[in-house]
PDB file of N, CA and C in Angstrom:
ATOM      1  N   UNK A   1      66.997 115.253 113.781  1.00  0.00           N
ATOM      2  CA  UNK A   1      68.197 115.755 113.126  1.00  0.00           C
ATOM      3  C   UNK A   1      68.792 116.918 113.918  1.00  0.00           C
ATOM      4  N   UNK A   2      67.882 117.583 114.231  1.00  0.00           N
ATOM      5  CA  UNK A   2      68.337 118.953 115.204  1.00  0.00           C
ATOM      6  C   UNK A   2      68.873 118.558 116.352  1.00  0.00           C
ATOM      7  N   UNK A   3      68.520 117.787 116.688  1.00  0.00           N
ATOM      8  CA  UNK A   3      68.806 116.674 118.453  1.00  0.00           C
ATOM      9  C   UNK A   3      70.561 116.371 118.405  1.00  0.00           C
ATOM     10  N   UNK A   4      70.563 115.579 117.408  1.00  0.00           N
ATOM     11  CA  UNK A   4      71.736 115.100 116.617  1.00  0.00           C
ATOM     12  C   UNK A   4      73.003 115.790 116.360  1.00  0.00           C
ATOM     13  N   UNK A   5      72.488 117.542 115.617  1.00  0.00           N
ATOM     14  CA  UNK A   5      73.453 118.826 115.449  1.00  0.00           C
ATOM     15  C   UNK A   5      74.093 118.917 116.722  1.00  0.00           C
ATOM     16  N   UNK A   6      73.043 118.850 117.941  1.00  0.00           N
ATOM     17  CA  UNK A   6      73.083 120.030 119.425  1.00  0.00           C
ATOM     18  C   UNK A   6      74.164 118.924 119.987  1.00  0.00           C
ATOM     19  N   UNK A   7      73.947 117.230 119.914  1.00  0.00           N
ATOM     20  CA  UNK A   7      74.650 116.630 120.637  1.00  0.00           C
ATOM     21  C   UNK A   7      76.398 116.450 119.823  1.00  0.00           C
ATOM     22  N   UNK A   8      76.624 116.559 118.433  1.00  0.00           N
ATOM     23  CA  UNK A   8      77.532 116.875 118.138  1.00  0.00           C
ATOM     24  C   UNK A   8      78.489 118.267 118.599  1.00  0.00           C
ATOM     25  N   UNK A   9      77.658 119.699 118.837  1.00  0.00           N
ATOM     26  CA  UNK A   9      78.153 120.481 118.793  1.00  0.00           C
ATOM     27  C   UNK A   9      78.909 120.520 120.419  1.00  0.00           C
ATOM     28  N   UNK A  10      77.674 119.807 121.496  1.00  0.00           N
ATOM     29  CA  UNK A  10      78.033 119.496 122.612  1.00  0.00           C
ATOM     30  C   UNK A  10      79.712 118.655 123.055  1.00  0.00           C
ATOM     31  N   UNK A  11      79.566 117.389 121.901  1.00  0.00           N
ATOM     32  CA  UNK A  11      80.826 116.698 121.750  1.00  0.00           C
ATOM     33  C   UNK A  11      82.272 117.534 121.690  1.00  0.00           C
ATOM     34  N   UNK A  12      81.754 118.450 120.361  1.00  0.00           N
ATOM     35  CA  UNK A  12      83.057 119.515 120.056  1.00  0.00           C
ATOM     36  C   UNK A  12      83.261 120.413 121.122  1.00  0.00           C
ATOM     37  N   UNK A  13      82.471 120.910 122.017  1.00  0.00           N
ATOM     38  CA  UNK A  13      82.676 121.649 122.745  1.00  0.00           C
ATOM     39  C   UNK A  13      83.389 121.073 124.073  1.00  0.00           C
ATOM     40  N   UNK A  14      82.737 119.927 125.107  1.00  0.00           N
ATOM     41  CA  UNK A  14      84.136 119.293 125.344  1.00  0.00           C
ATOM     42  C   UNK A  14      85.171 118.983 125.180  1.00  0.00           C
ATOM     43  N   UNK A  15      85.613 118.124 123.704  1.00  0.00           N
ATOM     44  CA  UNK A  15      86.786 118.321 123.266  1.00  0.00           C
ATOM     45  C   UNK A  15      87.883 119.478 123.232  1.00  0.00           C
ATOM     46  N   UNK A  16      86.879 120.428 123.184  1.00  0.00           N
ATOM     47  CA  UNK A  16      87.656 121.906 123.082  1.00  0.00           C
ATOM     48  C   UNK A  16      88.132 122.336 124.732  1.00  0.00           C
ATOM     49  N   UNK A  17      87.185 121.924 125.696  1.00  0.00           N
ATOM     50  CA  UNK A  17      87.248 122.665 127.007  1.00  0.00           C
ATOM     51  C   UNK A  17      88.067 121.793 127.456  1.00  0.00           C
ATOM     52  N   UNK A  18      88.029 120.410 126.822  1.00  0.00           N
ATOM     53  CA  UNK A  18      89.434 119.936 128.109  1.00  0.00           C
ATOM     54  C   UNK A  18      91.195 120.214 127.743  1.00  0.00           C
ATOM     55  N   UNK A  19      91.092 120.803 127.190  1.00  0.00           N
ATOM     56  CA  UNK A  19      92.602 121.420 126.267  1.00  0.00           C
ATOM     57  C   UNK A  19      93.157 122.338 127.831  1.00  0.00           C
ATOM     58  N   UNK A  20      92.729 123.140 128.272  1.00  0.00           N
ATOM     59  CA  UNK A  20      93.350 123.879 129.305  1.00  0.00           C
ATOM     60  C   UNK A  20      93.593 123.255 130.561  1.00  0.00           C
ATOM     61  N   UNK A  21      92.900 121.887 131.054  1.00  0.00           N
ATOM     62  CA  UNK A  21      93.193 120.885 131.691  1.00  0.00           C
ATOM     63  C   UNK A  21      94.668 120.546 131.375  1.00  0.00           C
ATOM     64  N   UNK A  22      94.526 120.275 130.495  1.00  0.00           N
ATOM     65  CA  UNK A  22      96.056 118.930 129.572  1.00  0.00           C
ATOM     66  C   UNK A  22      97.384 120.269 129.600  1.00  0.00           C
ATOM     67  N   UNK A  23      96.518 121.267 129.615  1.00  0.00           N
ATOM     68  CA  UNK A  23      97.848 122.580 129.059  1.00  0.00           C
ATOM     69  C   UNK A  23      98.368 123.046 130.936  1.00  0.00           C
ATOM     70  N   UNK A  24      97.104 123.016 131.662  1.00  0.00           N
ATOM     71  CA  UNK A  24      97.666 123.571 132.860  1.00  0.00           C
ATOM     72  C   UNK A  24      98.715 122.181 133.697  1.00  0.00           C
ATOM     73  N   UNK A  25      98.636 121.238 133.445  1.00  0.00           N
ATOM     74  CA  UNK A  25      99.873 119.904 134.003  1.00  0.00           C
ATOM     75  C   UNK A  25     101.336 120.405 134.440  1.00  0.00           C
ATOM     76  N   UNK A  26     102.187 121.017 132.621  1.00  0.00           N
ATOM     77  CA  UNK A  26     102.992 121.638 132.999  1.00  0.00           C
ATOM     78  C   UNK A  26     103.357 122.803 133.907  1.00  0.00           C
ATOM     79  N   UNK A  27     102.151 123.574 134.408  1.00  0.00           N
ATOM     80  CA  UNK A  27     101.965 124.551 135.286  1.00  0.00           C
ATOM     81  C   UNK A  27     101.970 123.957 136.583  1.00  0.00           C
ATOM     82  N   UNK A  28     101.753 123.365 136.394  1.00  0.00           N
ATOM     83  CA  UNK A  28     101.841 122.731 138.158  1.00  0.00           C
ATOM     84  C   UNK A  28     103.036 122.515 138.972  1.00  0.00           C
ATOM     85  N   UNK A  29     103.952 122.217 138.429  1.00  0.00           N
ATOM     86  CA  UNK A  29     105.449 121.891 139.243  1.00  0.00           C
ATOM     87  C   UNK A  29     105.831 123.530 139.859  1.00  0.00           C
ATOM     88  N   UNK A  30     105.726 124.717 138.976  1.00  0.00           N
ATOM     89  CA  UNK A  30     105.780 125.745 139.164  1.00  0.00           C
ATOM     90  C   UNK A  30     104.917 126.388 140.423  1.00  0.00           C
ATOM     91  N   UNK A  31     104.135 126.075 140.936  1.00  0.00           N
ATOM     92  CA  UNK A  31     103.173 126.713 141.854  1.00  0.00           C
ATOM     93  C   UNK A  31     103.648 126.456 143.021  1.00  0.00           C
ATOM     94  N   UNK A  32     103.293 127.236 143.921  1.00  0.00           N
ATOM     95  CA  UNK A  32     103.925 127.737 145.560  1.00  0.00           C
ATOM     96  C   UNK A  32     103.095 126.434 146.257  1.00  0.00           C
ATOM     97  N   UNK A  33     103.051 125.277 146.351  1.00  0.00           N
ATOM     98  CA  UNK A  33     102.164 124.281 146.948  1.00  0.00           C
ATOM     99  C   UNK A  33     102.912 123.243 147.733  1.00  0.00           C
ATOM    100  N   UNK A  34     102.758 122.599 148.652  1.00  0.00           N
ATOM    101  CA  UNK A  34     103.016 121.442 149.267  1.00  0.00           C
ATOM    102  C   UNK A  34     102.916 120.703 148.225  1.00  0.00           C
ATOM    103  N   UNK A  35     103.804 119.450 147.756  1.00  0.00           N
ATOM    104  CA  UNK A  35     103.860 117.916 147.179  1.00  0.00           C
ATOM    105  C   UNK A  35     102.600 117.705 146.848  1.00  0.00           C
ATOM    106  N   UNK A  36     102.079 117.379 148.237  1.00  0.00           N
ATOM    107  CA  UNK A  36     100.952 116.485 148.253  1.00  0.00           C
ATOM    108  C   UNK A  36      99.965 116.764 147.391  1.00  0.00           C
ATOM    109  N   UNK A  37      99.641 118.465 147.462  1.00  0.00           N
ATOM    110  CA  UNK A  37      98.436 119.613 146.905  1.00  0.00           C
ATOM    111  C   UNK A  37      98.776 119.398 145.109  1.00  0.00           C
ATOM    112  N   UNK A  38     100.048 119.573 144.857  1.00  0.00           N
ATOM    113  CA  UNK A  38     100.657 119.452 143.565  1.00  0.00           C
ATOM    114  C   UNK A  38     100.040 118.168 142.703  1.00  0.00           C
ATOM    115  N   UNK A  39     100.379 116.836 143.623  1.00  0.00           N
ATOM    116  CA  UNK A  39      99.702 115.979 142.646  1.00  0.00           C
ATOM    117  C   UNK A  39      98.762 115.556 142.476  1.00  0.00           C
ATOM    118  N   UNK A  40      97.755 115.793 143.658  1.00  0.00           N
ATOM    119  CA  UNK A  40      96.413 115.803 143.824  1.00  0.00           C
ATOM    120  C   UNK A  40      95.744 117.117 143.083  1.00  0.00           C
ATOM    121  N   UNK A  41      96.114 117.892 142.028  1.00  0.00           N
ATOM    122  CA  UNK A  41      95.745 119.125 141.402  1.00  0.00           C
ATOM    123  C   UNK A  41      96.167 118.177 139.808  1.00  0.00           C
ATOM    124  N   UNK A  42      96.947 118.488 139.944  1.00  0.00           N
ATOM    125  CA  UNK A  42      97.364 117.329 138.591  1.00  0.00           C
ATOM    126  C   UNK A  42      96.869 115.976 138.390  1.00  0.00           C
ATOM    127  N   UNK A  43      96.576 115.327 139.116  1.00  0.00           N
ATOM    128  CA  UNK A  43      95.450 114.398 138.855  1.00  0.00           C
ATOM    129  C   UNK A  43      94.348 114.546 138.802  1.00  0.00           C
ATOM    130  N   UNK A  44      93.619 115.195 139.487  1.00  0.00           N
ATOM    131  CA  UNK A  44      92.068 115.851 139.156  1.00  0.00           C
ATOM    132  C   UNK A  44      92.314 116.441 137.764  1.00  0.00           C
ATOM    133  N   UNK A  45      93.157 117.339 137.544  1.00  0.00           N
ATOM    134  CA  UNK A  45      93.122 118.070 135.974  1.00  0.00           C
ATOM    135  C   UNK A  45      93.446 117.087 135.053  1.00  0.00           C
ATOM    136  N   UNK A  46      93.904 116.088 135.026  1.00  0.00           N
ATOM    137  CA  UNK A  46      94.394 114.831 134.334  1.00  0.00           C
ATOM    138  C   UNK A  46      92.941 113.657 134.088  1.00  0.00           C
ATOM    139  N   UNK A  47      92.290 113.964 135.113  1.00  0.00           N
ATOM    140  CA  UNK A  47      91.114 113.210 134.681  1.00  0.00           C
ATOM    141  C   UNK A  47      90.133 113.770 134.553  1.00  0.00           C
ATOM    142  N   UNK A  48      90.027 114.833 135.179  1.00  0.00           N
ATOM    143  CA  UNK A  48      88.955 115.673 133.807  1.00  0.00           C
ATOM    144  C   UNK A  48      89.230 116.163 132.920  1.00  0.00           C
ATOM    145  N   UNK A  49      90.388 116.211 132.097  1.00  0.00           N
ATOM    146  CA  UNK A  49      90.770 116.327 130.922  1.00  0.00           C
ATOM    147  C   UNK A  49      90.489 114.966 129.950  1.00  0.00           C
ATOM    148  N   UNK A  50      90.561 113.663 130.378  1.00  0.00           N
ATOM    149  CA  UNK A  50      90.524 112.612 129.833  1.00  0.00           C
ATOM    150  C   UNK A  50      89.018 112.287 129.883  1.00  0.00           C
ATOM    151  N   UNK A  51      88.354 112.504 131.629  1.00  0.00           N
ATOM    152  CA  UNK A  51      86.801 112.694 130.865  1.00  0.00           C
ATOM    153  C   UNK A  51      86.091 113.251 129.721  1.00  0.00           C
ATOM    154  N   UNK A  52      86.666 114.043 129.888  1.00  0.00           N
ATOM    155  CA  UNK A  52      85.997 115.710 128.915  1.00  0.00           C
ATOM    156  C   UNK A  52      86.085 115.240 127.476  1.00  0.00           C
ATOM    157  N   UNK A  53      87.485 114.710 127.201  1.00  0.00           N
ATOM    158  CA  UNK A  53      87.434 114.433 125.655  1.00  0.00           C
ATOM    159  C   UNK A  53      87.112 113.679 125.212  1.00  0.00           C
ATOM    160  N   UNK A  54      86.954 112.371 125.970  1.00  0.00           N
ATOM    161  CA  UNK A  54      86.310 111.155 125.954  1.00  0.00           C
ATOM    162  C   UNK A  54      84.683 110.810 125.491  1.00  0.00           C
ATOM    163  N   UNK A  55      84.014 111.338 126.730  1.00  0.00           N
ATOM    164  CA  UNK A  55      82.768 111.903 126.635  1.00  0.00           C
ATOM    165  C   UNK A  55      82.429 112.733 125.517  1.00  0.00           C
ATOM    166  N   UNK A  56      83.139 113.815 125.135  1.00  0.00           N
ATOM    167  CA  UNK A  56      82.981 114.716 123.757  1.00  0.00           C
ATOM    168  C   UNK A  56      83.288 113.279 122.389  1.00  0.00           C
ATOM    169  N   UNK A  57      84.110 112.999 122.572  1.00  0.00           N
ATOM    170  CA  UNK A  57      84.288 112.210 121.794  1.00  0.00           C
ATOM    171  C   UNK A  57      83.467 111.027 121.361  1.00  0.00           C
ATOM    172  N   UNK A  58      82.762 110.307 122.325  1.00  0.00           N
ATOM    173  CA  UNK A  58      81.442 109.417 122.376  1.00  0.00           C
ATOM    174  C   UNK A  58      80.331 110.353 121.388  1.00  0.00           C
ATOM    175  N   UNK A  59      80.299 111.770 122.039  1.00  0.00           N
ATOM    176  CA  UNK A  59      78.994 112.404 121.570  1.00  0.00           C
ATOM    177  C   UNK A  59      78.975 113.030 120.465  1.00  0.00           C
ATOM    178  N   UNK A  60      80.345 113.016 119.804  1.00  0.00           N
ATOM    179  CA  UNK A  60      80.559 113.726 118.608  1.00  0.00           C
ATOM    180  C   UNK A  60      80.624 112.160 117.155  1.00  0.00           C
ATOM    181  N   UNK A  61      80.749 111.082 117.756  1.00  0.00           N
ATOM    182  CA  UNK A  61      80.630 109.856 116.861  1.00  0.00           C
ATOM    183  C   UNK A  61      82.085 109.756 116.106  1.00  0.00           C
ATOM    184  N   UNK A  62      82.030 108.270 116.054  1.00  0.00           N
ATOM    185  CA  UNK A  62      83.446 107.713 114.993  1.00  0.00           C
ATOM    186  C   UNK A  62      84.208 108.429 114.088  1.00  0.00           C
ATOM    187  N   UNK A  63      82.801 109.066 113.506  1.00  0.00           N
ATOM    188  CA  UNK A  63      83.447 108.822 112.323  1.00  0.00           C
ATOM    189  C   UNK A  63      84.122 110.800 112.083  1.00  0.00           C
ATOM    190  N   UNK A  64      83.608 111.411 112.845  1.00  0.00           N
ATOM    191  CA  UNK A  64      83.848 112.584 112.944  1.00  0.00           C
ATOM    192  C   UNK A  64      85.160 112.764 114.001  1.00  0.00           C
ATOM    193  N   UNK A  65      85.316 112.223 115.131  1.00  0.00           N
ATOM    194  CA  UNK A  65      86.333 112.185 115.917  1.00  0.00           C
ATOM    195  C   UNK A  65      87.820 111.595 114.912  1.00  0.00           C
ATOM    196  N   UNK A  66      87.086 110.461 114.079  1.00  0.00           N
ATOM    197  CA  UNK A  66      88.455 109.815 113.139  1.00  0.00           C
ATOM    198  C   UNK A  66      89.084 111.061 112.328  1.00  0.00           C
ATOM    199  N   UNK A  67      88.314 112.096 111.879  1.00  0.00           N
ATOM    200  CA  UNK A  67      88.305 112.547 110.923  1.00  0.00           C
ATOM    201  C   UNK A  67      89.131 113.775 111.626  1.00  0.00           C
ATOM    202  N   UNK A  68      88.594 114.221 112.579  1.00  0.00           N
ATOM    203  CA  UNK A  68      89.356 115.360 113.489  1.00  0.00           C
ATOM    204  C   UNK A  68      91.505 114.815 114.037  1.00  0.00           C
ATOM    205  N   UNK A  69      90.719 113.639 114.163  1.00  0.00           N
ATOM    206  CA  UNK A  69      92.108 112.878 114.929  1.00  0.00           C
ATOM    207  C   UNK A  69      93.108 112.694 113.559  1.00  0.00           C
ATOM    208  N   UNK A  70      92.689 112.956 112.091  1.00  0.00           N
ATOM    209  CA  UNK A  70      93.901 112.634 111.509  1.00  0.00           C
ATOM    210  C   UNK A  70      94.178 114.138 111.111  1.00  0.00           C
ATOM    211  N   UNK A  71      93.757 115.289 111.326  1.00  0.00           N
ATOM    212  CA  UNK A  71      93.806 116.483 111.535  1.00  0.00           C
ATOM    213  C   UNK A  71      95.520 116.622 112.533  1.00  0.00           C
ATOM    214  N   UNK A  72      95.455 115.604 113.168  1.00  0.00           N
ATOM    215  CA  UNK A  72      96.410 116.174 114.129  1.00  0.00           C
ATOM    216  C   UNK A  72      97.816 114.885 113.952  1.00  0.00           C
ATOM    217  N   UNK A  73      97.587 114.303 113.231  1.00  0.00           N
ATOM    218  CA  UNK A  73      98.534 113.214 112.743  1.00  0.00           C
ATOM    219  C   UNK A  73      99.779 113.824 112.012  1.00  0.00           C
ATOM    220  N   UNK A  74     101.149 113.795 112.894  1.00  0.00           N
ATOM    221  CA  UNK A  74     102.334 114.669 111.554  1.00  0.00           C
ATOM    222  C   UNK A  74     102.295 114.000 110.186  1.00  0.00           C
ATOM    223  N   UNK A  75     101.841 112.712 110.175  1.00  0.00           N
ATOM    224  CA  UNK A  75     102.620 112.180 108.520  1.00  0.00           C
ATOM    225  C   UNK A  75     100.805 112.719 107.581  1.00  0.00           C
ATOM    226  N   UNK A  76     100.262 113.192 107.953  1.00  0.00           N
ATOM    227  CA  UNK A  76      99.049 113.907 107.316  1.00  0.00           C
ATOM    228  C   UNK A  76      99.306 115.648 106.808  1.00  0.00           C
ATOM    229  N   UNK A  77     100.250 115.852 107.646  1.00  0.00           N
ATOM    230  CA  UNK A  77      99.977 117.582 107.383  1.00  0.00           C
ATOM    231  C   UNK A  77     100.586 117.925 105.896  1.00  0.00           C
ATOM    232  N   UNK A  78     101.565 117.022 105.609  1.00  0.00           N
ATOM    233  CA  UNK A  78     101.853 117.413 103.995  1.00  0.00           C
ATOM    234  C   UNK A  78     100.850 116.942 102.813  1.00  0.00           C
ATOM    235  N   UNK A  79      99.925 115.910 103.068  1.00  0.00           N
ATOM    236  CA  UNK A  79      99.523 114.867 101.811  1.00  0.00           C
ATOM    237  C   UNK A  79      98.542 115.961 101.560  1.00  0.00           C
ATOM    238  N   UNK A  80      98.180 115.696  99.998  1.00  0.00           N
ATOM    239  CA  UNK A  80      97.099 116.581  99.546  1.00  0.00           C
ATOM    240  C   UNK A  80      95.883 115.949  99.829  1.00  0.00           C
ATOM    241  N   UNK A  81      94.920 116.660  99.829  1.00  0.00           N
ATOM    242  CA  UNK A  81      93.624 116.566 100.300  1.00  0.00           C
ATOM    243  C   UNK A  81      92.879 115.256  99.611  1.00  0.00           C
ATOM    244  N   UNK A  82      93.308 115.095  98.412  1.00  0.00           N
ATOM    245  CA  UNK A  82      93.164 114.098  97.470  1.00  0.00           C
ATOM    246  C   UNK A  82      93.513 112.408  98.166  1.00  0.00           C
ATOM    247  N   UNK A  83      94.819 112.550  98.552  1.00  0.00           N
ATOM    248  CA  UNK A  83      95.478 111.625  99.108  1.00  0.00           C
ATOM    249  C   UNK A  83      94.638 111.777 100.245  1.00  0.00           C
ATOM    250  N   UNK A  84      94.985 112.139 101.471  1.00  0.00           N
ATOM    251  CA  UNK A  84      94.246 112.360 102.599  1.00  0.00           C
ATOM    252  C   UNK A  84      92.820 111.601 102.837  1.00  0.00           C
ATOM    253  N   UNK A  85      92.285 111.753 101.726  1.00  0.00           N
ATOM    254  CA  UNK A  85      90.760 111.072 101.858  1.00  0.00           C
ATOM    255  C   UNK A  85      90.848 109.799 101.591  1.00  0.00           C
ATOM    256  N   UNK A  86      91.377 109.357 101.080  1.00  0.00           N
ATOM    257  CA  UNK A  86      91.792 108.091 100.769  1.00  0.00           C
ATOM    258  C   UNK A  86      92.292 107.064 102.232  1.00  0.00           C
ATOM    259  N   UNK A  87      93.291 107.798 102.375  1.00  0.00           N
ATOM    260  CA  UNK A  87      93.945 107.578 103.985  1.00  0.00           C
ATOM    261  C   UNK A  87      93.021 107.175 104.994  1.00  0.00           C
ATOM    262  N   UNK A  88      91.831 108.247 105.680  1.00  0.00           N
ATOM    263  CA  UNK A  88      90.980 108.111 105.950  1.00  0.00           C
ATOM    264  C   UNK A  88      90.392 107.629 106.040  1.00  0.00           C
ATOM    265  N   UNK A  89      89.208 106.802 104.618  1.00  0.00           N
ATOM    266  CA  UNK A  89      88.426 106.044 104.703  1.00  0.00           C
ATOM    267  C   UNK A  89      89.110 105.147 104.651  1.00  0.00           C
TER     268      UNK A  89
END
């Protein structure tokens, strides 16, 4: 069970670290770089961002990732909590 906590908390914690990946993209057009350096920076950050959450996401399980992912759904942010669970399962 403890095994289980550590590899969930592991999951969330990727999920969380690849956010500054996905956020630095738009930063990139802005930087003093040759073309070439530009999209080869943005693609590396583009796929370890998609690793990262992916992988977190495997290790954090279905049914907890479902549950996070309707967290971030617009037609969710008004329904009451009542409704919401329903939705969900």
């Amino acid at each position: 069970m403890k095994k289980k906590k550590q590899t969930i908390k592991l999951g969330i914690i990727l999920i969380i670290l690849c956010i500054p990946f996905f956020l630095f993209l738009p930063v990139v057009p802005f930087l003093e770089m040759d073309a070439k350096t530009k999209i080869t920076l943005s693609t590396i950050s583009l796929i370890i961002g998609e690793v990262m959450f992916w992988v977190g996401g495997i290790l954090v399980g279905k049914e907890l990732l479902g549950k996070y992912k309707s967290y971030f759904k617009p037609k969710n942010w008004f329904i009451k909590k009542a409704d919401q669970n329903k939705d969900v399962n």
